[in-house]
Each structure stands twice: as C-alpha cells, then as structure tokens.
Protein backbone atom coordinates (compact mmCIF):
# COMPACT_ATOMS: atom_id res chain seq x y z
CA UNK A 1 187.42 18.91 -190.23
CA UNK A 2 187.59 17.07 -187.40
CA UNK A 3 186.79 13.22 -187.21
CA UNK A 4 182.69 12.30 -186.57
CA UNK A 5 182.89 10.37 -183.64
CA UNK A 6 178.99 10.53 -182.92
CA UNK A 7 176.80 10.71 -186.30
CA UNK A 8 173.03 10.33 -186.42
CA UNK A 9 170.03 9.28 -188.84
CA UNK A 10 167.86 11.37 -188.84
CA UNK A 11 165.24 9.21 -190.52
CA UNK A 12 165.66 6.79 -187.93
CA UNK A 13 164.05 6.60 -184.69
CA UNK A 14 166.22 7.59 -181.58
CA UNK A 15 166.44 3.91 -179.86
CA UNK A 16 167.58 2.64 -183.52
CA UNK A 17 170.54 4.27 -184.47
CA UNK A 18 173.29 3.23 -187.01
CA UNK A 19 176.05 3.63 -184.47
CA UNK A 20 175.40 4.19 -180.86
CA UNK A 21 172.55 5.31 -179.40
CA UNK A 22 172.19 8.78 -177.52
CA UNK A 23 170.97 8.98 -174.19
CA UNK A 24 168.28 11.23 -172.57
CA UNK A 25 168.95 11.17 -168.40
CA UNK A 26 171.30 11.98 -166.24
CA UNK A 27 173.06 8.76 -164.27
CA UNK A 28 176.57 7.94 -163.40
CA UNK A 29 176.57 4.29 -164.94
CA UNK A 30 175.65 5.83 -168.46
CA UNK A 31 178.52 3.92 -170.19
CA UNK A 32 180.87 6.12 -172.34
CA UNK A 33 180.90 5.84 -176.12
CA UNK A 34 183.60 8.10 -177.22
CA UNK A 35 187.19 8.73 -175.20
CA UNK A 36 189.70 11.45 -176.35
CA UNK A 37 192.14 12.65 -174.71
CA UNK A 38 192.80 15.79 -172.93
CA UNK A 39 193.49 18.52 -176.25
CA UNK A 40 191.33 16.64 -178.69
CA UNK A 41 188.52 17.75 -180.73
CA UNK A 42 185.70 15.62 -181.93
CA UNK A 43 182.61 16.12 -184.29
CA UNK A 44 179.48 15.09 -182.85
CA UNK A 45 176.37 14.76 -184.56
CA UNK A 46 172.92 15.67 -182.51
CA UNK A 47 169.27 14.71 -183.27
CA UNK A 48 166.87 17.54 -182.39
CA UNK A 49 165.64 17.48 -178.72
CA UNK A 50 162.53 15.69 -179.71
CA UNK A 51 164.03 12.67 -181.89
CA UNK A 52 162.21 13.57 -185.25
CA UNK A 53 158.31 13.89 -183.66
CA UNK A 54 157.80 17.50 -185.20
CA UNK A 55 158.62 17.45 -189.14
CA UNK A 56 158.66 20.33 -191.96
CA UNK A 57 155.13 20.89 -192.40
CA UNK A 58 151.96 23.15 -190.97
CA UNK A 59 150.70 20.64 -188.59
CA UNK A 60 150.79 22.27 -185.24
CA UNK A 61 149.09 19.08 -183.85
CA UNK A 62 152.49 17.56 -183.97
CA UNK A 63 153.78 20.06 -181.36
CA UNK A 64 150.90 19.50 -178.83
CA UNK A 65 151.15 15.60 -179.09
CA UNK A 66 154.95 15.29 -178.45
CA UNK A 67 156.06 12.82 -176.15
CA UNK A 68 157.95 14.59 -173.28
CA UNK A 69 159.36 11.80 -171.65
CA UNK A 70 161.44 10.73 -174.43
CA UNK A 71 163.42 14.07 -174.53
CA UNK A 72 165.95 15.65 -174.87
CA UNK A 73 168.54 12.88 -177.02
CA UNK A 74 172.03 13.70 -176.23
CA UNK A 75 175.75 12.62 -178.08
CA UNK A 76 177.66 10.53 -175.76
CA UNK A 77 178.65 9.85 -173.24
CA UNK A 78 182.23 10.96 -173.89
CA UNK A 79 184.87 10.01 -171.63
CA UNK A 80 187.75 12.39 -171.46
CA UNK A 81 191.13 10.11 -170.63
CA UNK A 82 192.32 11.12 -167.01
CA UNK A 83 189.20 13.08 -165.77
CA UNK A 84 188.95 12.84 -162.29
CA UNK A 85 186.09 14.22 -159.56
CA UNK A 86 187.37 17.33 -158.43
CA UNK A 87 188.62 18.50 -161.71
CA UNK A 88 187.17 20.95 -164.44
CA UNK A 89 186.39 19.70 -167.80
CA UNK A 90 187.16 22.56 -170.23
CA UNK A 91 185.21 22.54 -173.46
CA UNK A 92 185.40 25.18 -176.44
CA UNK A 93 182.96 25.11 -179.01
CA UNK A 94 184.95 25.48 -182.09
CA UNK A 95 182.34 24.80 -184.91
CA UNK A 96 178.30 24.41 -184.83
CA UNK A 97 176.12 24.16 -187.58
CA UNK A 98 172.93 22.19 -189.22
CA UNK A 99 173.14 18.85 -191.06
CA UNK A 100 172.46 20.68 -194.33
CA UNK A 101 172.70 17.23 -196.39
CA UNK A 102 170.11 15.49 -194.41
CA UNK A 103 168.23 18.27 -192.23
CA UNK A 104 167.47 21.63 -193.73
CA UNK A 105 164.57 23.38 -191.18
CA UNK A 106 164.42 24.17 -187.87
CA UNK A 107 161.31 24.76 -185.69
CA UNK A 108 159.85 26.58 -182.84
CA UNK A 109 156.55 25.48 -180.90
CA UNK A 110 154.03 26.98 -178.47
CA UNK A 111 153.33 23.88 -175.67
CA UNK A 112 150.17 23.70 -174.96
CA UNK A 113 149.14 23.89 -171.45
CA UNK A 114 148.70 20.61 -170.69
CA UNK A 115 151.70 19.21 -172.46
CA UNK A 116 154.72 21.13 -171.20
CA UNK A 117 153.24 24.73 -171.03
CA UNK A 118 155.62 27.43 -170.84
CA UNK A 119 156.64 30.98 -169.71
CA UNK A 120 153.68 32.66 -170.29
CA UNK A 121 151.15 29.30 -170.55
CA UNK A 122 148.50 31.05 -169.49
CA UNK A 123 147.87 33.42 -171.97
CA UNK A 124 148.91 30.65 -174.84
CA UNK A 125 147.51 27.79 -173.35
CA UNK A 126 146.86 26.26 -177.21
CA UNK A 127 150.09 24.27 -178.99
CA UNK A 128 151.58 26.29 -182.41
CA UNK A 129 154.73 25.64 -184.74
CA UNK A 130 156.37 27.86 -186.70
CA UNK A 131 158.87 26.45 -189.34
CA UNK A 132 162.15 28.19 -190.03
CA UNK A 133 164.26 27.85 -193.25
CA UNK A 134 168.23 27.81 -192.47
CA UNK A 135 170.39 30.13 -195.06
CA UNK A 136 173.69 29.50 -193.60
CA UNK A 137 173.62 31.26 -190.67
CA UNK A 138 170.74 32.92 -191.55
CA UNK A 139 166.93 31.85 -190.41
CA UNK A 140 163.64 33.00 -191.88
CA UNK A 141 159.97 31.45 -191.72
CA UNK A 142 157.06 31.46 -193.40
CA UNK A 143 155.11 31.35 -190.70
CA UNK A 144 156.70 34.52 -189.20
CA UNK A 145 156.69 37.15 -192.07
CA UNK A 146 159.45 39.90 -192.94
CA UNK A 147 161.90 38.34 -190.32
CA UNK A 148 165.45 37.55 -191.63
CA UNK A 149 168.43 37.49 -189.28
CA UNK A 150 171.58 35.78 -188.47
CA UNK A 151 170.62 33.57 -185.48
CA UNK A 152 172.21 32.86 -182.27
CA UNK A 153 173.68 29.30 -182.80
CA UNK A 154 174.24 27.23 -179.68
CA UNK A 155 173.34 24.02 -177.78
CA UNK A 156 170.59 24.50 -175.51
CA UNK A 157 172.02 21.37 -173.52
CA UNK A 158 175.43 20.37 -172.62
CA UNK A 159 176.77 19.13 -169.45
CA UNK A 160 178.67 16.49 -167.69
CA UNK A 161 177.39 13.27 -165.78
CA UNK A 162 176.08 13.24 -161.93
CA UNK A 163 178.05 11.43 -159.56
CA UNK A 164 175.27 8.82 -157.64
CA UNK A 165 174.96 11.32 -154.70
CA UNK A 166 174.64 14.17 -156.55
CA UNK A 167 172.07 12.63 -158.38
CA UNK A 168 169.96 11.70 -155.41
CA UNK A 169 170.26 14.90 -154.38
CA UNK A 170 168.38 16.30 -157.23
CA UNK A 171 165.86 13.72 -157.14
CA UNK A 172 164.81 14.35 -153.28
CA UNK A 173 164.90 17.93 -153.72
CA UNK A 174 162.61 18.01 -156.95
CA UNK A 175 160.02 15.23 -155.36
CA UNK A 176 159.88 17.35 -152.49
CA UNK A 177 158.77 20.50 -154.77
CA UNK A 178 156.53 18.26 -156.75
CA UNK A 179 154.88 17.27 -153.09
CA UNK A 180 154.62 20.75 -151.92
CA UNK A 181 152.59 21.08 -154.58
CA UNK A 182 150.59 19.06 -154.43
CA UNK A 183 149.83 19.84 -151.30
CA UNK A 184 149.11 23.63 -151.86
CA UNK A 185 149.25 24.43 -155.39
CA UNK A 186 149.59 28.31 -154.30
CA UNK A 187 152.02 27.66 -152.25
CA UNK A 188 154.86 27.38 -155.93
CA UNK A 189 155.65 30.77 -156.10
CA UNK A 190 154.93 31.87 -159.93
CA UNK A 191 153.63 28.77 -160.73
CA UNK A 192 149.80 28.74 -162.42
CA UNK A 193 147.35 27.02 -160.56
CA UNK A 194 144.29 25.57 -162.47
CA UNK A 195 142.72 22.80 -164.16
CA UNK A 196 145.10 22.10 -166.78
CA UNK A 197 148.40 23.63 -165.60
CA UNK A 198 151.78 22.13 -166.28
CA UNK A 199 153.41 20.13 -163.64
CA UNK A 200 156.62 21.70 -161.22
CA UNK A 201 159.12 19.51 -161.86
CA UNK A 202 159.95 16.31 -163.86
CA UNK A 203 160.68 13.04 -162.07
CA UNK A 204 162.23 10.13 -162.98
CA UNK A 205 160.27 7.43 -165.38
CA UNK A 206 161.23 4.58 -166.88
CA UNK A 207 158.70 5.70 -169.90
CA UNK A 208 160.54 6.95 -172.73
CA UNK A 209 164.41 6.38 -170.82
CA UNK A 210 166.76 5.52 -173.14
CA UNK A 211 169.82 4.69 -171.45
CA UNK A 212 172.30 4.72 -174.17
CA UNK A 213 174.62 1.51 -174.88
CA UNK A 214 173.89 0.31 -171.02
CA UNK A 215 172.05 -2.95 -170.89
CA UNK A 216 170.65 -5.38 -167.67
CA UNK A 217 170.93 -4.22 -163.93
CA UNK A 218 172.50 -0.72 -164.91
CA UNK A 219 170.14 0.16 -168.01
CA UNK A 220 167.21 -0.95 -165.70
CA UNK A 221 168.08 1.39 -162.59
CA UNK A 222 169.39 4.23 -165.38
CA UNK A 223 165.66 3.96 -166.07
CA UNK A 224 164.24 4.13 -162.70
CA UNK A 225 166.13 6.57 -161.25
CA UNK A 226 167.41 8.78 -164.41
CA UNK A 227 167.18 12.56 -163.95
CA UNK A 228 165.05 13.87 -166.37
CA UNK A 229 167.08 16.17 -169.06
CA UNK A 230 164.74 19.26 -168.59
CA UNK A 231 166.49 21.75 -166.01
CA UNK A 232 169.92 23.36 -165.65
CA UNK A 233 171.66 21.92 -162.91
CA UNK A 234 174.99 22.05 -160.83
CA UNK A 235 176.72 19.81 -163.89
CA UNK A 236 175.03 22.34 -166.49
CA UNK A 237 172.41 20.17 -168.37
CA UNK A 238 169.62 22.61 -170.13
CA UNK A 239 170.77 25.49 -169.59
CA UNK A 240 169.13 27.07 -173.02
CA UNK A 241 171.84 30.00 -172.59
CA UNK A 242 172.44 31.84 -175.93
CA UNK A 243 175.52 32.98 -175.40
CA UNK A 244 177.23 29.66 -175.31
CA UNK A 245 177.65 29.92 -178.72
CA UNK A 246 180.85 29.67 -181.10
CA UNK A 247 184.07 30.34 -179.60
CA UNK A 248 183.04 30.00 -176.22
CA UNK A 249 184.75 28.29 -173.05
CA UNK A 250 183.09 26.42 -170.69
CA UNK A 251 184.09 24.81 -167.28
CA UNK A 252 181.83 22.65 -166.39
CA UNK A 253 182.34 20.25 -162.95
CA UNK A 254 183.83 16.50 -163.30
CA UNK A 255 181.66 14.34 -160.44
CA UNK A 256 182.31 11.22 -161.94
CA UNK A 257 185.81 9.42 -163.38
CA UNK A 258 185.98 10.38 -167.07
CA UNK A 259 183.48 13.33 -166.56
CA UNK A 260 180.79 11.50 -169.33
CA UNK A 261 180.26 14.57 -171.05
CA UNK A 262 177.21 14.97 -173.04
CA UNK A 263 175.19 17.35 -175.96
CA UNK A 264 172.54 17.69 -178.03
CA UNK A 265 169.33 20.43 -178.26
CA UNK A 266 171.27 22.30 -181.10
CA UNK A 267 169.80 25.93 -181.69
CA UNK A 268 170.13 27.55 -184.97
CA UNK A 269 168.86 30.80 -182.73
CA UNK A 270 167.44 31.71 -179.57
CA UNK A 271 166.31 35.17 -177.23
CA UNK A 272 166.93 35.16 -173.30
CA UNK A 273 165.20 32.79 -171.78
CA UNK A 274 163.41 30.53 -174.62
CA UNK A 275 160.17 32.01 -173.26
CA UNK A 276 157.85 29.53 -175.31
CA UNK A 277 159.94 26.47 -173.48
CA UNK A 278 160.47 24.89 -177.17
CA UNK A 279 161.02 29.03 -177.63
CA UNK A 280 164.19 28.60 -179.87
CA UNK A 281 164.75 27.16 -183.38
CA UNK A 282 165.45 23.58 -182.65
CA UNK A 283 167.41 21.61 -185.18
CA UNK A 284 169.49 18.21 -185.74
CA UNK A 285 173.12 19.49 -186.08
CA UNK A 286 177.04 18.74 -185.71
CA UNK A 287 179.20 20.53 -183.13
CA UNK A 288 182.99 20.57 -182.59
CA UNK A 289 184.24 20.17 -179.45
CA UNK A 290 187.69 20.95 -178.20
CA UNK A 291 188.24 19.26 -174.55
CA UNK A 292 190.43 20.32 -171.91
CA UNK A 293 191.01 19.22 -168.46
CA UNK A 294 191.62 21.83 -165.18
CA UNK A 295 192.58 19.67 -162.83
CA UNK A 296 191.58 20.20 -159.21
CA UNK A 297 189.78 22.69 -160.64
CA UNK A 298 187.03 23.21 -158.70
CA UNK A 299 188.96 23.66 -155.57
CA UNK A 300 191.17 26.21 -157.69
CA UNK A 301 188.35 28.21 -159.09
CA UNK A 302 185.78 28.31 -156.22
CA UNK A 303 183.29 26.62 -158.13
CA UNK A 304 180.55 23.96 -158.56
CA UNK A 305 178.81 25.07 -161.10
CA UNK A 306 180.04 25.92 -164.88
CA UNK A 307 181.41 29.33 -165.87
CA UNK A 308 182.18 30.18 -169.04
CA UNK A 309 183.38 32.63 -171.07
CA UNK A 310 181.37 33.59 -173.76
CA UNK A 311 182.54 33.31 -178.08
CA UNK A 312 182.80 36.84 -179.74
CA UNK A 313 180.66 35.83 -182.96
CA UNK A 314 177.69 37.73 -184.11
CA UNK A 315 175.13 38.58 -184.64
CA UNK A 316 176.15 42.56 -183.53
CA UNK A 317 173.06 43.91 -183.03
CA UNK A 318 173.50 48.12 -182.38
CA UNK A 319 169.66 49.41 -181.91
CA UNK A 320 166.74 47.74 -180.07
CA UNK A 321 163.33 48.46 -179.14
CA UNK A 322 163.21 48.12 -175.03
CA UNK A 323 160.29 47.30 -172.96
CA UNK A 324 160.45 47.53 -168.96
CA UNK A 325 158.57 45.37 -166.45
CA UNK A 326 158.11 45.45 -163.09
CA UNK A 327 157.14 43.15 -159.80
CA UNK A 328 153.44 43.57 -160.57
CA UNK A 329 151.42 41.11 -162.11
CA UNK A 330 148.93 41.92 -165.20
CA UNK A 331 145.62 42.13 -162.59
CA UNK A 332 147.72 44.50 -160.62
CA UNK A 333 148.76 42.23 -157.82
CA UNK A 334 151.59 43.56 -156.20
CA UNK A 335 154.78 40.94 -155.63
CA UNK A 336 157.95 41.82 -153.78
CA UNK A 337 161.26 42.32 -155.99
CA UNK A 338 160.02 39.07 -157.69
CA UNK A 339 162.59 39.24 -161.26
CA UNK A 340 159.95 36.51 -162.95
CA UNK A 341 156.94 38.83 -162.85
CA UNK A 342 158.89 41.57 -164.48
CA UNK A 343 160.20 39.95 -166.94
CA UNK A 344 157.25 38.38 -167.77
CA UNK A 345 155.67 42.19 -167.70
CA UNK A 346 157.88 43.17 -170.43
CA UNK A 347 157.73 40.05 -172.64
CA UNK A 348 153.65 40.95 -172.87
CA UNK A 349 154.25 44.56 -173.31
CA UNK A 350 156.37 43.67 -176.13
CA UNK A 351 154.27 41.14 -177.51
CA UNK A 352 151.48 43.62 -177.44
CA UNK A 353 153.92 45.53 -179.30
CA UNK A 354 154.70 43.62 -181.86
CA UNK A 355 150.83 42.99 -182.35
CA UNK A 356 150.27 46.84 -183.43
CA UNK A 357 152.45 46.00 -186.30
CA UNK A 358 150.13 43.02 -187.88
CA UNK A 359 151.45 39.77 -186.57
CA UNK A 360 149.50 37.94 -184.21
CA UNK A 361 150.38 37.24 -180.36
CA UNK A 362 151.93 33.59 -181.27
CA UNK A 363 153.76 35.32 -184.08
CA UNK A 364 155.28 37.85 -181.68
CA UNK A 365 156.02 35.06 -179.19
CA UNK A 366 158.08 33.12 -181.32
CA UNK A 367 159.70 36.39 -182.40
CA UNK A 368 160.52 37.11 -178.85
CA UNK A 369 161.71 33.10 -178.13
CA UNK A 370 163.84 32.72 -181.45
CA UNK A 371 165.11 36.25 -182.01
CA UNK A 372 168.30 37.20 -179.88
CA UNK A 373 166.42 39.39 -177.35
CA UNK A 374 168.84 41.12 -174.83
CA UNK A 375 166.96 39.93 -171.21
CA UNK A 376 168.30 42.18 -167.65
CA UNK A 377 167.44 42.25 -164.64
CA UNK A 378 168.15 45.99 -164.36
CA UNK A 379 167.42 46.93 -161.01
CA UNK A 380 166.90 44.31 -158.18
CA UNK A 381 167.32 47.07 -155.39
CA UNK A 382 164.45 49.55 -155.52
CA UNK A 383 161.51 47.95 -153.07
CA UNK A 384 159.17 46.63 -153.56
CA UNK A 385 159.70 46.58 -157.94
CA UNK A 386 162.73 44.78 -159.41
CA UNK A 387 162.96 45.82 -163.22
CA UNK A 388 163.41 43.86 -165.83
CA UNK A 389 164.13 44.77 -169.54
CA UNK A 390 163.62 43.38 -172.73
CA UNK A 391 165.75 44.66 -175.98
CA UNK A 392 164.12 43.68 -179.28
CA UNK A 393 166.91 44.15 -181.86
CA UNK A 394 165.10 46.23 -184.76
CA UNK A 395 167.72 44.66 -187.64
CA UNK A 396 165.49 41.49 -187.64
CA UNK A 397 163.00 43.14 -189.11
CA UNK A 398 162.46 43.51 -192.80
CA UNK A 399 160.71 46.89 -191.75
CA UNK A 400 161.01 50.02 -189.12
CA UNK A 401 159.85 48.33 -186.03
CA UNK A 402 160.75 51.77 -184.09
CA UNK A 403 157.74 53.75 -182.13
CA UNK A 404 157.89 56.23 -185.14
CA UNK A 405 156.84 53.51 -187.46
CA UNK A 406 153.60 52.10 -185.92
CA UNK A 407 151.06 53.57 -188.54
CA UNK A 408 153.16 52.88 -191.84
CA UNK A 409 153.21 48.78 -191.64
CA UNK A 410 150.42 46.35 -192.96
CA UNK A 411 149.52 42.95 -191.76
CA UNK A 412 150.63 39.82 -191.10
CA UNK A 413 150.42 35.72 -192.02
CA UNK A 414 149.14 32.92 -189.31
CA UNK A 415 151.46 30.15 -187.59
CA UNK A 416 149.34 26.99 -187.33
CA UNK A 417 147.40 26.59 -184.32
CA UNK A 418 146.38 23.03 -182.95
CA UNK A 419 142.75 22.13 -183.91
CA UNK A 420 142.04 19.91 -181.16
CA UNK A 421 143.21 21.50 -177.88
CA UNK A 422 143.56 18.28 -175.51
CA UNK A 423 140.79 17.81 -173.49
C-alpha cells in the first residue's frame, strides 16, 4: 500500500484538520503540502465535496441548507519535483476506494432551486437526499428501492493549479457572463429565468475560502481572487467525468512550477453528466496516485487541456433501455441543433419512464445521476434537431426494467423531501 501522505478526519471540520488542511480554489500561491518525485505514488485521503454538512440520516433539509461557498475540499497541493510550465503532468489512478473504517455511506442530493439548482431545476426545484450503503464496490439505498450495482468509482475533481494569468482569465470571462446576465436574463442560452433561479457562474468570495497552509498577504488575496472549484476548466478541475475511473491516464497541463496538483469529490458512482449537480454518490475516500511528468508536453501533444485515456474496470454493462431527445424543448419550442435541450429531452422521457414502474420522479432522478447511464450526442448534423441518447443499463435493477415488463412491477419507497422550501 502506498504511504498516506494526505489523511483526513472526518469528524473534524474542514479548516481543523489533524495534518494539513485541504484547499477549495484555484490560485497559483496555494503552497504545496506534499512533493514526490516524478514515478512516485502517494495515498491521499479526501473529505467529501461538502466537508461533512450532509450526514447518514433522512433529513433532506441538510441538502437544501449546504453552504456552497465552502466547497469542494481538495488533497494538496502536491508538488511534483521538476514540473515545469509547458510540461504535462501524467497521473494514473491506481487504487480508489471509501474510508470504510471511518466513513461507510455515500449520498446523492436534489439542490433546490435557490441553492445550487441543477440540470433539470425547474422541474425539481425542492432539495432531496438519498443515502447509499457501500458493499465494496457495490452501492444500494434505501431510499431508492431494488437498485444494487457495482458503481462507477472516480473523482469528480482533479486538476492542476492556474498560473496568475490564466487565472484572471477565467475570472474576467465568468464576471462578464454573470453581467450579461444580469443584464438580460434571456439572453444565457439554456439558462432558467425566474424568481428563484440559480445563478450563471460562481465568482470569487472570500466567504467560505480556505486557502490551505497559506497564511498573511498570499492567504488574503487566495481569498479574494480564488476561482471557485465548481466548473471544468483548461487545468481540469470538476470535470464530474465517470470514466476517469481506475486504471486511467490523465495528462493534465503544468501552468505553474511544480504543477500543484490537487483532488478530492470522490464518487463511489456516477451517470453522464451528474444531472442532479450533487447527481453522483459523494463520499470521503483514499485514492492512489501514480505521477508522471511529459515534459514539453503540451507543445508535443497539441494540447491545453487534459486527455486521458480511460481504465478498463467495470462495471460491463451489455443491455440498456435507450431514450432519444431532440432540440425541442418540453412546450414545443423549437431550438437549433442545441445538444443541452436533447439531452435534457431524454433524461425526462426516461424519468417518466422509470415513474411507470413505481418510483417517484426524484427516485428516478437520482437513478439517472448515480447509475452509470451511457450519455451521446448521436447526431449533431441533421438541422435543425441534434439527438441525444440516454442508455439506462437494465442490470441495476433488481427487476425487468425492459418495455415488456411495464405491467408486472409494484411500487415504490420515498427519498426525503425538504419541508421548508426556502423562501
């Protein structure tokens, strides 16, 4: 086993940690905690993404009161010996798993609307939590009846630090989205406009920024001018792709000296795309890392983004139940080759679906964020309709989920729903 250079408590809060504390934004002076050289492997421990707010219990409340600007905690920084801007830091995930002798549950949540929201906010605009029991690699719920599958294990985060420019390039470019809105709310393509809806983008605050082990002038700007941890970017970051899972190789961009690589938002399973937003079952964890350097690399590959190459362990899922959508919304407005609306087509067709069977709609959404789904965008050439799919493996059911089944199955159980939407 390879030496724990990163562990957690998971009974204590994030900002009070036995060894170093994790970080949660993106900045160049994040100071490193860990070195290893290029070849080495190192065990690091992870919090889940929300630091311990949502527990093992049927409070759904929890969910719609977490505080988003603490998240996501990540292990690090680690500085890989000899890393230089311009190079590729090569990372293989060698071994992910749950801290079974200190956290045994994972969960899944609905945002509500006005905390967070989601991929399909609108028709969920009410927080929910679903609690998952993990069997190995197995994951079940009691929440979520006559599901049992082995999950999709991966970290929905993992990435490398911003070099200062970089970094103020995502901040201007973000603002200037978050000002476009607010200019003309229907102007955000995809984006629901209304009372309560979720913002467009995240900016930097210094409430909740924890800047790992920096301290004074550095912690203080860390703070102010931090990227926020919620979207993928050139460096990787929150990517939430289930396929990086064991096995896999990753090459993500060095911007800074020693590349300051960092992880955490460990999945015990997920579907394509998360679709709930906290869609996949979130856990605190341990991951092996194996790092490697490329350098030059991105010169020599043609790249500044990550590519990777995905791990060949299961789940092997042969037959699925697949539901199209198109580039028309549900009140039959017509968009052009717009991949977002059909996807989001086929996720309600086949939480409709799912509904005909006895579980309820935020049953079948949390199927559809925590189950490996299969998401394509099948055809993005046929104007004015792309078409997107959505394969629902039938193995994770404890019954015939097929077409030919739909009269021989019973009901369902409840996942808890908030009972005091915020006002």
């Amino acid at each position: 086993m390879p030496e724990v250079h990163f562990e957690v408590d998971v009974e204590r809060p994030p900002d009070d940690q036995p060894g170093d504390n994790p970080f949660n934004r993106w900045h160049p002076e994040i100071e490193p905690v860990i070195s290893v050289e290029p070849g080495e492997t190192a065990r690091l421990e992870c919090l889940d993404w929300t630091g311990g707010q949502i527990r093992d219990n049927d409070d759904a409340n929890e969910v719609r009161d977490v505080d988003l600007n603490q998240v996501h905690y990540l292990s690090g920084p680690v500085e890989v010996e000899g890393a230089q801007p311009g190079d590729l830091l090569k990372v293989t995930l060698l071994d992910i798993g749950p801290l079974n002798d200190r956290w045994e549950y994972g969960f899944t949540g609905i945002f509500s609307q006005q905390n967070g929201g989601g991929f399909l906010t609108d028709h969920f605009p009410d927080a929910a939590k679903a609690i998952w029991d993990l069997d190995g690699t197995y994951v079940s719920s009691r929440h979520i009846p006559d599901v049992y599958y082995e999950g999709k294990i991966h970290p929905g985060l993992i990435g490398t630090a911003p070099s200062q420019e970089l970094l103020e390039e995502w901040n201007e470019r973000e603002q200037e989205l978050i000002d476009k809105h607010e200019e003309d709310p229907e102007s955000i393509h995809n984006h629901p406009t209304g009372e309560s809806e979720p913002p467009v983008a995240s900016p930097p605050t210094e409430d909740g920024a924890l800047p790992g082990e920096a301290t004074g002038d550095s912690a203080d700007r860390i703070a102010t001018e931090g990227a926020r941890t919620v979207p993928p970017r050139e460096h990787g970051g929150n990517c939430d792709i289930k396929d990086l899972s064991l096995g896999s190789k990753i090459y993500f961009p060095v911007f800074v000296e020693g590349a300051k690589f960092g992880i955490g938002d460990l999945h015990a399973s997920q579907g394509d795309g998360e679709i709930t937003f906290c869609g996949a079952i979130e856990m605190a964890g341990y991951v092996d890392v194996k790092f490697e350097l490329v350098e030059g690399g991105m010169n020599k590959f043609g790249v500044d983004h990550p590519i990777f190459e995905p791990g060949h362990r299961g789940p092997n899922f042969s037959d699925y139940v697949v539901f199209e959508g198109y580039s028309v919304t549900e009140d039959g407005e017509q968009h052009y080759m717009d991949p977002h609306v059909a996807y989001r087509r086929a996720a309600l067709d086949a939480i409709d679906y799912l509904t005909k069977f006895g579980y309820t709609r935020e049953q079948a959404y949390m199927i559809l964020g925590t189950v490996p789904i299969e998401g394509r965008q099948s055809g993005i050439v046929d104007i004015p309709n792309a078409c997107s799919t959505l394969a629902l493996p039938k193995a994770v059911f404890e019954f015939d989920v097929s077409p030919d089944a739909l009269d021989e199955h019973g009901g369902q159980g409840q996942v808890p729903i908030t009972d005091d939407p915020l006002s």
